[in-house]
Protein backbone atom coordinates (compact mmCIF):
# COMPACT_ATOMS: atom_id res chain seq x y z
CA UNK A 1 0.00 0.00 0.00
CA UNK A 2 1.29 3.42 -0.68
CA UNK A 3 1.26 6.71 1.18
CA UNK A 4 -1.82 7.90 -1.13
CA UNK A 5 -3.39 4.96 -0.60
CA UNK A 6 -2.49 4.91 3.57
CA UNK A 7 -4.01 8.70 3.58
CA UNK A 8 -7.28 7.95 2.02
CA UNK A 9 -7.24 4.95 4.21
CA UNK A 10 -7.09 7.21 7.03
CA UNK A 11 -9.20 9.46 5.90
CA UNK A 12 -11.96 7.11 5.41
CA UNK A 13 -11.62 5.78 8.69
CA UNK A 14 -11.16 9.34 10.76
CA UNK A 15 -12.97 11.98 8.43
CA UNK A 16 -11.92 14.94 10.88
CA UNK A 17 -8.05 14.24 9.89
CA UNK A 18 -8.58 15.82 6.94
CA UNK A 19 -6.25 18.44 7.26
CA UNK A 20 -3.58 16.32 8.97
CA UNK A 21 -3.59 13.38 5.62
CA UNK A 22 -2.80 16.28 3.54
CA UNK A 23 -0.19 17.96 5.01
CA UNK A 24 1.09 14.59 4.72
CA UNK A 25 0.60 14.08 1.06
CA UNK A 26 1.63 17.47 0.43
CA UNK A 27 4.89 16.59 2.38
CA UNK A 28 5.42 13.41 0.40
CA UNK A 29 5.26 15.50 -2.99
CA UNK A 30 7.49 17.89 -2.11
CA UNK A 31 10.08 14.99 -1.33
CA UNK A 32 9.12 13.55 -4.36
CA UNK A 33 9.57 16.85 -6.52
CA UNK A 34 13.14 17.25 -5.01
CA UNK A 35 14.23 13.52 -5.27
CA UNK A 36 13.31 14.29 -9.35
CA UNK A 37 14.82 17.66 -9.33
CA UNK A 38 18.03 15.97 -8.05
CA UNK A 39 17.82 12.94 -9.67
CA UNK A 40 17.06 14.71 -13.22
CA UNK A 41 17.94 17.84 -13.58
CA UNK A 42 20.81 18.69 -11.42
CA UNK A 43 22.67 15.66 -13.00
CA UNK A 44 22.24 16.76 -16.26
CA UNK A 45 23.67 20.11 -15.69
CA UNK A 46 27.10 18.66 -13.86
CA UNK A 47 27.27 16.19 -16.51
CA UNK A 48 26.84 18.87 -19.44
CA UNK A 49 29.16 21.27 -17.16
CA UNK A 50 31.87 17.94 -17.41
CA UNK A 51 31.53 17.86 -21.05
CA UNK A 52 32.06 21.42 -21.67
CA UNK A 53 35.43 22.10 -19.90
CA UNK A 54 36.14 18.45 -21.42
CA UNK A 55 36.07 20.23 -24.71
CA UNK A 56 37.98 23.22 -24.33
């Protein structure tokens, strides 16, 4: 089962934690978001950054 999945869980079984499951969720996308920011982007910059001053 995965946090979404765990939230609306929780959700269904106490309604008035409502705000609480998504501050949750919200936290777990921000993670996410970074983790791919990281993962993605940032590499690709070093690595072009690597093949430039290979070049000159």
């Amino acid at each position: 089962m995965n946090l979404n999945e765990q939230c609306l869980l929780r959700y269904l079984k106490h309604p008035d934690e409502l705000s609480f499951s998504t501050e949750i969720l919200k936290l777990n996308n921000k993670i996410l978001e970074q983790k791919f920011i990281t993962k993605n982007i940032l590499a690709n910059i070093s690595l072009n950054d690597y093949t430039d001053m290979a070049r000159a």
